[in-house]
PDB file of N, CA and C in Angstrom:
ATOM      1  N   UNK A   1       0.845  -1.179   0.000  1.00  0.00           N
ATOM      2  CA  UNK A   1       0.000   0.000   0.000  1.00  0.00           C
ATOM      3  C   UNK A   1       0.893   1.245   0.000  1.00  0.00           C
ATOM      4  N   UNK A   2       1.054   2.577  -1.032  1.00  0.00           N
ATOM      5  CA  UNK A   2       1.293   3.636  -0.874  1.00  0.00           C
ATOM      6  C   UNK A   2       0.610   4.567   0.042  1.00  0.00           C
ATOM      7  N   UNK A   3       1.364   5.101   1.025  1.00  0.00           N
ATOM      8  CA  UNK A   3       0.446   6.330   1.761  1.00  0.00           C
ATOM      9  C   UNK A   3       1.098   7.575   1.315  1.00  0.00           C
ATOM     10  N   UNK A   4       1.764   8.104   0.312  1.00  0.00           N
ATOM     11  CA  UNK A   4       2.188   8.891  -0.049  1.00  0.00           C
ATOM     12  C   UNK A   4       3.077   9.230  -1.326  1.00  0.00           C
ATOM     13  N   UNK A   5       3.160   9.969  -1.930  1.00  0.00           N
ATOM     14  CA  UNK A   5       3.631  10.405  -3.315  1.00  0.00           C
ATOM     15  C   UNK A   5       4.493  11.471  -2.779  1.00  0.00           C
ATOM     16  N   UNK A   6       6.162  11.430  -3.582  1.00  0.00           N
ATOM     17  CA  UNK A   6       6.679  12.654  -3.429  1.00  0.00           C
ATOM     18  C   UNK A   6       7.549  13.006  -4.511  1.00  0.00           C
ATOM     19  N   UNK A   7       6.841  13.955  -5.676  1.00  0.00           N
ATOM     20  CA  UNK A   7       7.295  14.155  -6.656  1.00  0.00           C
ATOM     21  C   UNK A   7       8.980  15.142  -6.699  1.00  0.00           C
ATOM     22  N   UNK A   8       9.969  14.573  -7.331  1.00  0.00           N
ATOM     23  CA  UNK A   8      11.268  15.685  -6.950  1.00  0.00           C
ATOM     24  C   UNK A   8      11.370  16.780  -7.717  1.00  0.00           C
ATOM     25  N   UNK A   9      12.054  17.456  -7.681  1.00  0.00           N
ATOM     26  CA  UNK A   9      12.432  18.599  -8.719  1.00  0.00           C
ATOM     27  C   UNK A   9      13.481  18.574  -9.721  1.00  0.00           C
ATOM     28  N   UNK A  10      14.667  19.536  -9.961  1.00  0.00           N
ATOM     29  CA  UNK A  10      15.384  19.221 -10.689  1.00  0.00           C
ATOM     30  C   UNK A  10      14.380  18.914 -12.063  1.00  0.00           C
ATOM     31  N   UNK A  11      15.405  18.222 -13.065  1.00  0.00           N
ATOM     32  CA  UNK A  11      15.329  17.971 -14.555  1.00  0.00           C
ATOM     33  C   UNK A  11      14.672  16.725 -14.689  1.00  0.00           C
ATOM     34  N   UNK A  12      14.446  15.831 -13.827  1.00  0.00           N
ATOM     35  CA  UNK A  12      13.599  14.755 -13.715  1.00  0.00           C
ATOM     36  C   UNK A  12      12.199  14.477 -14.649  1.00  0.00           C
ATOM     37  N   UNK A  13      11.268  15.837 -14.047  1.00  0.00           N
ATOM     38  CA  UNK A  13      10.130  15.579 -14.170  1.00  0.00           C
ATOM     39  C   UNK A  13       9.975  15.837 -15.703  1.00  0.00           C
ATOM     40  N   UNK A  14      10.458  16.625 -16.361  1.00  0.00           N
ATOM     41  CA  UNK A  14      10.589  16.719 -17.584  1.00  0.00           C
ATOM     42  C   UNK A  14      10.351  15.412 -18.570  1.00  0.00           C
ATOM     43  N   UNK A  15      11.103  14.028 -17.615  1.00  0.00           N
ATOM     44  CA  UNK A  15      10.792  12.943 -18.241  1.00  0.00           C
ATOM     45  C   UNK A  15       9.579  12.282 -17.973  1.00  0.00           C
ATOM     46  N   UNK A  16       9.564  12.562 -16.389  1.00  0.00           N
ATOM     47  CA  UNK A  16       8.589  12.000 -15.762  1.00  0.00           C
ATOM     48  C   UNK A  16       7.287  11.781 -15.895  1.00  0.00           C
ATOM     49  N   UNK A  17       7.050  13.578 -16.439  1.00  0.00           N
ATOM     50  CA  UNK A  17       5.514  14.130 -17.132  1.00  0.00           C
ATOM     51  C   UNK A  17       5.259  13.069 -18.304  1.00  0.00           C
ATOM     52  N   UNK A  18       6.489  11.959 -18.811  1.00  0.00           N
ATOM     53  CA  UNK A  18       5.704  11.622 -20.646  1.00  0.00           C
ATOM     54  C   UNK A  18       5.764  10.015 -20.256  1.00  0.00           C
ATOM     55  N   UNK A  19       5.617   9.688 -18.896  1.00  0.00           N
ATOM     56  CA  UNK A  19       5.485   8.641 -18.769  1.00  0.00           C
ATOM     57  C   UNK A  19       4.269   8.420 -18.049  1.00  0.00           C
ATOM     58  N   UNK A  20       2.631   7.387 -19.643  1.00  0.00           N
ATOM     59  CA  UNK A  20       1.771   7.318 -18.499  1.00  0.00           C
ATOM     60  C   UNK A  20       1.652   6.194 -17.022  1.00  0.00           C
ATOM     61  N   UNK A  21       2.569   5.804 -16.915  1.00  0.00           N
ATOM     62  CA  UNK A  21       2.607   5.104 -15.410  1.00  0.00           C
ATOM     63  C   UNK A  21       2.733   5.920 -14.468  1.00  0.00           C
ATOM     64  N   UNK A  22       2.947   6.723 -14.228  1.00  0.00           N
ATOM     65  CA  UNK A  22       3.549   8.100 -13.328  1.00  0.00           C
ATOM     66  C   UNK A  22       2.461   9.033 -13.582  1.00  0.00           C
ATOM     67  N   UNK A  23       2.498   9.498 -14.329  1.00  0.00           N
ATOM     68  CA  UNK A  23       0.495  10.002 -14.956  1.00  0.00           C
ATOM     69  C   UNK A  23      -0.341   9.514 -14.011  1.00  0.00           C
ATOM     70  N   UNK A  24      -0.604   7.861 -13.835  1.00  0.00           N
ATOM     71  CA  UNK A  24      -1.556   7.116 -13.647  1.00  0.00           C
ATOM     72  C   UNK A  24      -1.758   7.069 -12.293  1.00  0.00           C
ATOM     73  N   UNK A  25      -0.536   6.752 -11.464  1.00  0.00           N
ATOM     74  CA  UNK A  25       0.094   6.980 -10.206  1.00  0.00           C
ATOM     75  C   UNK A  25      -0.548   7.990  -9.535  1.00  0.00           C
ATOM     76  N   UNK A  26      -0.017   9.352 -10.005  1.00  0.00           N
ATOM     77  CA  UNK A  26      -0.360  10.520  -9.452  1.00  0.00           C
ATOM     78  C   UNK A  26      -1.898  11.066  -9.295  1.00  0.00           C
ATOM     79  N   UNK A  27      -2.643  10.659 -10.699  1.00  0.00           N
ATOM     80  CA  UNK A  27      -4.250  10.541 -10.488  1.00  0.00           C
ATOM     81  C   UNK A  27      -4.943   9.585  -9.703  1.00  0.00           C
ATOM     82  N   UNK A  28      -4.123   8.249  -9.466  1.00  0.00           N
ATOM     83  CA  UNK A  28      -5.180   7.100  -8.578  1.00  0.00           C
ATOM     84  C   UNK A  28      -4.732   7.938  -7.073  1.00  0.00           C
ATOM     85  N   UNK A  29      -3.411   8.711  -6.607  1.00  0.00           N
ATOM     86  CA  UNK A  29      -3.134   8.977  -5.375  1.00  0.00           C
ATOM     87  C   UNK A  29      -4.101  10.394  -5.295  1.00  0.00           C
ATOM     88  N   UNK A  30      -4.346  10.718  -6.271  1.00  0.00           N
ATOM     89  CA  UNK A  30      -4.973  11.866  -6.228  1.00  0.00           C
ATOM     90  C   UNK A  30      -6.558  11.873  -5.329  1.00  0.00           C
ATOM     91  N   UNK A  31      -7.278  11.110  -6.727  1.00  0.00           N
ATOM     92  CA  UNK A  31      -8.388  10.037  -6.109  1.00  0.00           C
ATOM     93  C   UNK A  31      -8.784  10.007  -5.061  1.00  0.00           C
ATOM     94  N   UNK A  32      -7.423   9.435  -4.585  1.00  0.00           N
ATOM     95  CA  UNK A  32      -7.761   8.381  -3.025  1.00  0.00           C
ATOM     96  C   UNK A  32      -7.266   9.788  -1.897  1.00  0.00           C
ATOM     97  N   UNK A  33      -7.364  10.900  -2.450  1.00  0.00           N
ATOM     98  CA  UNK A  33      -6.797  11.819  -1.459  1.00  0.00           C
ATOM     99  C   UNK A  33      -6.068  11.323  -0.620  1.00  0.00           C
ATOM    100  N   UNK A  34      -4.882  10.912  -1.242  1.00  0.00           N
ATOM    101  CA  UNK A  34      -3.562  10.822  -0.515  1.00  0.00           C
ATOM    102  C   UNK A  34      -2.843  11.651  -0.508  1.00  0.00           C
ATOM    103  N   UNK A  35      -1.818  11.800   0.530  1.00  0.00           N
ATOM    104  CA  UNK A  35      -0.641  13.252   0.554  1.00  0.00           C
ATOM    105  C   UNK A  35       0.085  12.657  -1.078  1.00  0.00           C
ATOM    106  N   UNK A  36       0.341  13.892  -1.291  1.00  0.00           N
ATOM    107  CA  UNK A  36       1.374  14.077  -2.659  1.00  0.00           C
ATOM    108  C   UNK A  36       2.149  15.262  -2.604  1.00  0.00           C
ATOM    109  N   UNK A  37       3.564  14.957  -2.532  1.00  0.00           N
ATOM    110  CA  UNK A  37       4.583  16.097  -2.427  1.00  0.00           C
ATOM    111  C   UNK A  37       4.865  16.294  -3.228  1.00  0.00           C
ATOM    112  N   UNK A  38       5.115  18.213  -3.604  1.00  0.00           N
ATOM    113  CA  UNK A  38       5.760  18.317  -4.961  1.00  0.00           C
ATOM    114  C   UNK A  38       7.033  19.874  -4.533  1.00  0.00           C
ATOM    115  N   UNK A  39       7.850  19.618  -5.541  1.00  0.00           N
ATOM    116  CA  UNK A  39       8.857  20.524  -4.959  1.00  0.00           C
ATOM    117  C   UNK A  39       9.445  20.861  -6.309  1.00  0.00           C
ATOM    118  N   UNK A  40       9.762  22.454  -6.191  1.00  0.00           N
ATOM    119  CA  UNK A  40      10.676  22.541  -7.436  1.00  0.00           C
ATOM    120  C   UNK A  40       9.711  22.639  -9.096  1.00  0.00           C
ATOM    121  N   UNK A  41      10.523  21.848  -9.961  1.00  0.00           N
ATOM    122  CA  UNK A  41      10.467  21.487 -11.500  1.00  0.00           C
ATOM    123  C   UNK A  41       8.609  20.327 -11.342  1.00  0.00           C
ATOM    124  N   UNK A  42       8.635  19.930 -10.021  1.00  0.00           N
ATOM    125  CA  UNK A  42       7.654  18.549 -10.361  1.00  0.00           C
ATOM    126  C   UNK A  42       6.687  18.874 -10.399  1.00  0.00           C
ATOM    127  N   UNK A  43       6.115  20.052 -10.690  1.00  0.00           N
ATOM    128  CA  UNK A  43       4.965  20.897 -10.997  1.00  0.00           C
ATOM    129  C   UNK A  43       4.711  20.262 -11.959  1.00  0.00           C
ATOM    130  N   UNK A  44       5.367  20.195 -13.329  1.00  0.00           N
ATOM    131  CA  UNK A  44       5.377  19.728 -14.773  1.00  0.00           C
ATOM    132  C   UNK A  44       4.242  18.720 -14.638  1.00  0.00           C
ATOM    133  N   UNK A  45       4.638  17.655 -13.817  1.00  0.00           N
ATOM    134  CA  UNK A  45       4.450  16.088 -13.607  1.00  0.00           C
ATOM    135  C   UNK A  45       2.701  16.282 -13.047  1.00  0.00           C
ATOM    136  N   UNK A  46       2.161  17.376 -12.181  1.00  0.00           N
ATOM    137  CA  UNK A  46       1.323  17.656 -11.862  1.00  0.00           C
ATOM    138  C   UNK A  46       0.039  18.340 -12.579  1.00  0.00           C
ATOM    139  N   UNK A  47       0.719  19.432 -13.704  1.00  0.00           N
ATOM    140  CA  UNK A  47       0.034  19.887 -14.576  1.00  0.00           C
ATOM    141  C   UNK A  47      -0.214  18.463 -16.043  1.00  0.00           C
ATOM    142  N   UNK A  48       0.722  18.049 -16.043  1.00  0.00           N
ATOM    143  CA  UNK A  48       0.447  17.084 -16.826  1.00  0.00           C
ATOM    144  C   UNK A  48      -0.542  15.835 -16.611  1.00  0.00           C
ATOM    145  N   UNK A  49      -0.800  15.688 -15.587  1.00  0.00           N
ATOM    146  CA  UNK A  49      -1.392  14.395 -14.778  1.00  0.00           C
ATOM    147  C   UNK A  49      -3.012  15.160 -14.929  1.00  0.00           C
ATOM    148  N   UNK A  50      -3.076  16.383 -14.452  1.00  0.00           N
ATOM    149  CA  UNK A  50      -4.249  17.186 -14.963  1.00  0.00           C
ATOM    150  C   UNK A  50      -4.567  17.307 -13.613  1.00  0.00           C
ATOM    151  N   UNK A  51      -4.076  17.189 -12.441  1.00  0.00           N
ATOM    152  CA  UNK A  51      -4.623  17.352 -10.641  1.00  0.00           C
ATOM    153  C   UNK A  51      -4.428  18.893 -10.213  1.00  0.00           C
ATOM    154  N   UNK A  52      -4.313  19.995 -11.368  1.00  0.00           N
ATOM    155  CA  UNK A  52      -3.932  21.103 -10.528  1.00  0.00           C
ATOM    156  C   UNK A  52      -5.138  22.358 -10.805  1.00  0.00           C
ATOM    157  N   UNK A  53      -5.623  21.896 -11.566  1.00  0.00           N
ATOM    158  CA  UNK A  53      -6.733  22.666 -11.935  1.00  0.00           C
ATOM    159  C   UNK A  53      -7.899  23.438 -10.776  1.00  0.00           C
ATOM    160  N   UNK A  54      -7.569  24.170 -10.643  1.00  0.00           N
ATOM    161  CA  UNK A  54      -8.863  25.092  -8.928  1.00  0.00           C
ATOM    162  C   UNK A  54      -7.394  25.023  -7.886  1.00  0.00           C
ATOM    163  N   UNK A  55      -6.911  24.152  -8.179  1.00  0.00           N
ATOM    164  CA  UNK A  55      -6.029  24.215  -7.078  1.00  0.00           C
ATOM    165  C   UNK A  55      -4.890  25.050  -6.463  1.00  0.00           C
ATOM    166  N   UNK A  56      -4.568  25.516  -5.299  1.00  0.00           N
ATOM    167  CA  UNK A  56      -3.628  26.853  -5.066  1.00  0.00           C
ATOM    168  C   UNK A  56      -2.093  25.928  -4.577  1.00  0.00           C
ATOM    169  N   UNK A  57      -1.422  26.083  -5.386  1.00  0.00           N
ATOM    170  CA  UNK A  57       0.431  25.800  -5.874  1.00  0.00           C
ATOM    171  C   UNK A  57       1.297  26.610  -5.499  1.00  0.00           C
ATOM    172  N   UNK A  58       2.630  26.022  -5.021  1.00  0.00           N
ATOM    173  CA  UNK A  58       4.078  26.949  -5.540  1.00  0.00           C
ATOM    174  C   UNK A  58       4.916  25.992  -6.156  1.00  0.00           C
ATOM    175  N   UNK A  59       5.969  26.707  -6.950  1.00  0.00           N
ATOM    176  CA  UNK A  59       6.635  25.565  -7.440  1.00  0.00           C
ATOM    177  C   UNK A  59       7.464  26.595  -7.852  1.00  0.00           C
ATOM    178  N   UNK A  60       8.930  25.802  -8.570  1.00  0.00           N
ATOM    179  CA  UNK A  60      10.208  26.824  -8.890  1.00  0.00           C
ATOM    180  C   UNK A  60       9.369  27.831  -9.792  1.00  0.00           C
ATOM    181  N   UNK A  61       9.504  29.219 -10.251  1.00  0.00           N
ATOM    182  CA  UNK A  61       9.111  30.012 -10.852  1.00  0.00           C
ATOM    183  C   UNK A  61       9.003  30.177 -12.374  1.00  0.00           C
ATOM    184  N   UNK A  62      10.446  29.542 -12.660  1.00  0.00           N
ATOM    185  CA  UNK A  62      10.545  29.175 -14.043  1.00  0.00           C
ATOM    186  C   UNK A  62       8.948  28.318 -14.505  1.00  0.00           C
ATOM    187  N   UNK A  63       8.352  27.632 -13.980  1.00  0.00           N
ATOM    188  CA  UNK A  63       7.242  27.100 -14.657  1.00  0.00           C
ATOM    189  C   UNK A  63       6.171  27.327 -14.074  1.00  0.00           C
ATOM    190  N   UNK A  64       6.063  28.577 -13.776  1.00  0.00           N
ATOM    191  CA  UNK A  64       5.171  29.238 -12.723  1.00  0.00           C
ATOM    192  C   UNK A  64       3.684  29.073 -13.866  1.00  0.00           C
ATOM    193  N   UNK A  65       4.046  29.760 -15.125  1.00  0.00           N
ATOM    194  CA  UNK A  65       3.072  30.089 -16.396  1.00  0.00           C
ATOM    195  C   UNK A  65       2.561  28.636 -16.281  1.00  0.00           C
ATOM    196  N   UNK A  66       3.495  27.307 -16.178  1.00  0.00           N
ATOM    197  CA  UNK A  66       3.053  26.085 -16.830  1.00  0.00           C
ATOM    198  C   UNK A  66       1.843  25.572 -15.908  1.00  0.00           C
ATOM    199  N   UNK A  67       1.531  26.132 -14.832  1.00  0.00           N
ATOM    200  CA  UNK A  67       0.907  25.300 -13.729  1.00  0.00           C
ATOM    201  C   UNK A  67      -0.713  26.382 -13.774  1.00  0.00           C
ATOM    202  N   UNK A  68      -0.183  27.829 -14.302  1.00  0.00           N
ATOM    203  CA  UNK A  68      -1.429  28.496 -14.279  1.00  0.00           C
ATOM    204  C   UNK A  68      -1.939  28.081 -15.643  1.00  0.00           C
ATOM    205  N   UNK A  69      -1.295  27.796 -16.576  1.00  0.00           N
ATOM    206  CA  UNK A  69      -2.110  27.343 -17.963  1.00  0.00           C
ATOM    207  C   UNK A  69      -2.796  26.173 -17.962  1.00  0.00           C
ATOM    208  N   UNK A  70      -2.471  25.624 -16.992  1.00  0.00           N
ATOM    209  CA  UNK A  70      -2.791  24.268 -16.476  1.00  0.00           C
ATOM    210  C   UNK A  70      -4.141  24.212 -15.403  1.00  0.00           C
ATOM    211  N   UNK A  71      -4.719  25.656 -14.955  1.00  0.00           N
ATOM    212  CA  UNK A  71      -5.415  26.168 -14.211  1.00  0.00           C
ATOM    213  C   UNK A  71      -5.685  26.091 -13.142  1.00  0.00           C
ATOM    214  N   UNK A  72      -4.277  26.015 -12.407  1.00  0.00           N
ATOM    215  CA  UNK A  72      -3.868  26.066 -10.861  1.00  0.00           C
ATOM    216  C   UNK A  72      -3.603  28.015 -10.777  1.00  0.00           C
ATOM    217  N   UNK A  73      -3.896  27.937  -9.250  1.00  0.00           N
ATOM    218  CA  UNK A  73      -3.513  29.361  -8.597  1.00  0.00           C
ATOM    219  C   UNK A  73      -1.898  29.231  -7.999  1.00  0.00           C
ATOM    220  N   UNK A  74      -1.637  30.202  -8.639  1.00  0.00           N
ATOM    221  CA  UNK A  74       0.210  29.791  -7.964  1.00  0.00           C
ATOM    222  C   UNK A  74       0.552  30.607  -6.886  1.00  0.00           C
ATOM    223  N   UNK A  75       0.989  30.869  -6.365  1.00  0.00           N
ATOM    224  CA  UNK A  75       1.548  31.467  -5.148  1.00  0.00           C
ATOM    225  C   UNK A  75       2.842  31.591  -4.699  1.00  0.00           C
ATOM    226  N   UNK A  76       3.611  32.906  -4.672  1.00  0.00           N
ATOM    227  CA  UNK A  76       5.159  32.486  -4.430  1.00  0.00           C
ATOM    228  C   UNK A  76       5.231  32.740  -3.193  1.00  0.00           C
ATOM    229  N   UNK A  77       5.150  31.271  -2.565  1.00  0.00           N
ATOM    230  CA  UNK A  77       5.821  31.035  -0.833  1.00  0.00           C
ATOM    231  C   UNK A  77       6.153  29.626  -0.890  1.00  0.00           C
ATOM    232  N   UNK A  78       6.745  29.247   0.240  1.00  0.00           N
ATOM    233  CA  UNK A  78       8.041  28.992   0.428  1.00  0.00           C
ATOM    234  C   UNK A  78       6.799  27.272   0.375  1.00  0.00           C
ATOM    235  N   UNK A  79       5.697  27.175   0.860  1.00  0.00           N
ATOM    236  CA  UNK A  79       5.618  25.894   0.757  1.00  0.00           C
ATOM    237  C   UNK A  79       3.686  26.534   0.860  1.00  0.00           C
ATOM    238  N   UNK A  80       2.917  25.479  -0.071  1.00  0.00           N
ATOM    239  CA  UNK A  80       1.492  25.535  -0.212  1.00  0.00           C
ATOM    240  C   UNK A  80       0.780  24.236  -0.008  1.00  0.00           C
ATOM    241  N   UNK A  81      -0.359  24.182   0.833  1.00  0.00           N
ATOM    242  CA  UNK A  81      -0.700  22.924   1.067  1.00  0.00           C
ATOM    243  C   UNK A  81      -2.366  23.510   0.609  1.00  0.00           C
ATOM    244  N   UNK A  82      -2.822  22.443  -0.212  1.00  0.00           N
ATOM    245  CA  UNK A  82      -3.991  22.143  -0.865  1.00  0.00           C
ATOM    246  C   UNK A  82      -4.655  20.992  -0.626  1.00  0.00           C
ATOM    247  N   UNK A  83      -5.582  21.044   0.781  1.00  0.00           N
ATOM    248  CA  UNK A  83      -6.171  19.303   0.526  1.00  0.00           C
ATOM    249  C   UNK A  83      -5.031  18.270   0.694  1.00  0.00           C
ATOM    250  N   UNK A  84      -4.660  17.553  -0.173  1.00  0.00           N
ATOM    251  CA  UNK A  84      -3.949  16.428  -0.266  1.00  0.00           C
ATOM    252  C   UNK A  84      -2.398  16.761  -0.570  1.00  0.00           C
ATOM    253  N   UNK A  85      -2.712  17.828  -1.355  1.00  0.00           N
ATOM    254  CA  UNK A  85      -1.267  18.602  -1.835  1.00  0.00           C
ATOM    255  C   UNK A  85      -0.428  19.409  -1.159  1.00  0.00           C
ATOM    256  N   UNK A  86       0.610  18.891  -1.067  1.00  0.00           N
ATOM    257  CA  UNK A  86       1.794  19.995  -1.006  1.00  0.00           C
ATOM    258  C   UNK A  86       2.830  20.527  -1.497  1.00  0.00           C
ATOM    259  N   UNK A  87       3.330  21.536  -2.082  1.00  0.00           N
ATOM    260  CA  UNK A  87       3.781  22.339  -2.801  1.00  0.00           C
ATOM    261  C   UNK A  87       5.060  22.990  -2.250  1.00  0.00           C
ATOM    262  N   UNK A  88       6.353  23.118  -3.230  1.00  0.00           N
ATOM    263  CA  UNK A  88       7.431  24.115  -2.743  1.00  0.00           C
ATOM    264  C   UNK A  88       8.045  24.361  -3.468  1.00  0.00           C
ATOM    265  N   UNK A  89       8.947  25.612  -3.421  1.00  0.00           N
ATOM    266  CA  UNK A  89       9.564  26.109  -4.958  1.00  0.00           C
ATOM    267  C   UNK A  89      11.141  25.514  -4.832  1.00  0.00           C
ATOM    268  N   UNK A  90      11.673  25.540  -3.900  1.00  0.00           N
ATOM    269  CA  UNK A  90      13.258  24.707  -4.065  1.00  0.00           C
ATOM    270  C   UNK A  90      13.745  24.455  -2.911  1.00  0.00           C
ATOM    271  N   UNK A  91      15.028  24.046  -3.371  1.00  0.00           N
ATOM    272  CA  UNK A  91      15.990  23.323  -2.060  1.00  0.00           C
ATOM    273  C   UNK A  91      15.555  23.700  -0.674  1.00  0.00           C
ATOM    274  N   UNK A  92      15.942  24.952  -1.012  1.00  0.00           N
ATOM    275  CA  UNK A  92      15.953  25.958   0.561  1.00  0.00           C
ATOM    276  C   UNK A  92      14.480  25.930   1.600  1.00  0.00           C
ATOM    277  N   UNK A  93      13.424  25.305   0.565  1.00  0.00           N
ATOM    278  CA  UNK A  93      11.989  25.170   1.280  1.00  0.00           C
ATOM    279  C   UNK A  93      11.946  23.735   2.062  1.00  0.00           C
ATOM    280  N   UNK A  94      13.108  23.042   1.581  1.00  0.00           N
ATOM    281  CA  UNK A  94      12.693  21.549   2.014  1.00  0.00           C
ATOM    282  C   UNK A  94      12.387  21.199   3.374  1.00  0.00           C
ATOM    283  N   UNK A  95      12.851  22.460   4.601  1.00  0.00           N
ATOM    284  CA  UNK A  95      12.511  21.822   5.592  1.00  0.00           C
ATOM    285  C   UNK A  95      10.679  22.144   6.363  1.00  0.00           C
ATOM    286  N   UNK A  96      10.588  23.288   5.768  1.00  0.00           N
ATOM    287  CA  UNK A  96       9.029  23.468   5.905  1.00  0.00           C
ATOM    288  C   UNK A  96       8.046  22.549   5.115  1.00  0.00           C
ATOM    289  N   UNK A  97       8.615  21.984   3.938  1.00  0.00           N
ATOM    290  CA  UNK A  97       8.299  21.148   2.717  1.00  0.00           C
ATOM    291  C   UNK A  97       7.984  19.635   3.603  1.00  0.00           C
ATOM    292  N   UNK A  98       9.187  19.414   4.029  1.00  0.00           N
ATOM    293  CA  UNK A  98       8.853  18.087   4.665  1.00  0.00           C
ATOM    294  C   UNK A  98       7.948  18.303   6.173  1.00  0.00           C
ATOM    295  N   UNK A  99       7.764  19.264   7.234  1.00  0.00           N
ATOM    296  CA  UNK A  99       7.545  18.740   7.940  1.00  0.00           C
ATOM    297  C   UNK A  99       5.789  19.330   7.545  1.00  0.00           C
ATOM    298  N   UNK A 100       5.264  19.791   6.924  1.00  0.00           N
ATOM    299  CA  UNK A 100       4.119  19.999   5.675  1.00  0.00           C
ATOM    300  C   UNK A 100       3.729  18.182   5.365  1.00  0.00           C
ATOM    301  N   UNK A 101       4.137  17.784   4.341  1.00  0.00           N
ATOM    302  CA  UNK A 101       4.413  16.797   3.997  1.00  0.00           C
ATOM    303  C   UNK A 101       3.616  15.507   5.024  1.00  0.00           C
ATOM    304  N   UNK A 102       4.605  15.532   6.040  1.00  0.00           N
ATOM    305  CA  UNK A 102       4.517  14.887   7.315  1.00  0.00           C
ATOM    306  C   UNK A 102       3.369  14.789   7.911  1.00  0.00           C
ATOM    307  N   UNK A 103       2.909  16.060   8.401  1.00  0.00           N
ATOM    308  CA  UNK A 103       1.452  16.328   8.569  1.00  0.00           C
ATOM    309  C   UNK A 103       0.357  15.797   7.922  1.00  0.00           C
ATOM    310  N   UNK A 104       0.625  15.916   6.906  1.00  0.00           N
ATOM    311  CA  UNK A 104      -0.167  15.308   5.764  1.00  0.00           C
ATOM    312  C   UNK A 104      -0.425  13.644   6.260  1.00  0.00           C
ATOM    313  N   UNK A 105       1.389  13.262   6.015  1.00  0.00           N
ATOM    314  CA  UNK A 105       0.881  11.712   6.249  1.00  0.00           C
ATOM    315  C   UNK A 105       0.469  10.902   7.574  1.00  0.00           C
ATOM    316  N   UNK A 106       0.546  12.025   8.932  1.00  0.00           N
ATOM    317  CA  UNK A 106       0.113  11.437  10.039  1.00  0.00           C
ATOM    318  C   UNK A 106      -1.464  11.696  10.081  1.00  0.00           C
ATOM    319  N   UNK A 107      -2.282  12.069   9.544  1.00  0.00           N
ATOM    320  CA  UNK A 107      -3.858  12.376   9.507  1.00  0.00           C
ATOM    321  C   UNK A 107      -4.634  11.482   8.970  1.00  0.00           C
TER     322      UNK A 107
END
């Protein structure tokens, strides 16, 4: 059993987004309103999966456009929690990121 998703950042997701197993993943965890972490670049992976739509995001800035075309609300802070989601724009967020995260998966 998965109790959690944690998408990375970096150049990853770039691949990640064109694979539908990872697609598929991210919508059944979606679903089942499970925690799903996202940090950085893994926005991509999120707008692509199609889970961001109404939903309020941060993510690195560079693909700030990709997540509102995608028809998420973006937000530049350091970490965003939506429901099931949680959100952060880079490295330097990881420790609010994880203990966010965390929360998530003790509920």
């Amino acid at each position: 059993m998965i109790h959690g998703l944690v998408i990375p950042g970096g150049w990853a997701p770039d691949r990640l987004r064109m694979s539908e197993a990872v697609l598929g993943l991210v919508r059944e965890m979606n679903r089942a309103k499970k925690p799903i972490a996202c940090i950085c670049h893994g926005g991509w992976v999120l707008a692509s999966a199609g889970v961001v739509r109404g939903r309020t995001v941060t993510s690195y800035e560079a693909i700030k456009d990709d997540l509102i075309n995608a028809g998420a609300n973006w937000q530049d802070k350091e970490t965003v929690v939506d429901g099931n989601l949680v959100t952060a724009r880079k490295p330097d967020d990881l420790p609010a990121f994880m203990r966010e995260f965390i929360q998530l998966l003790q509920k």
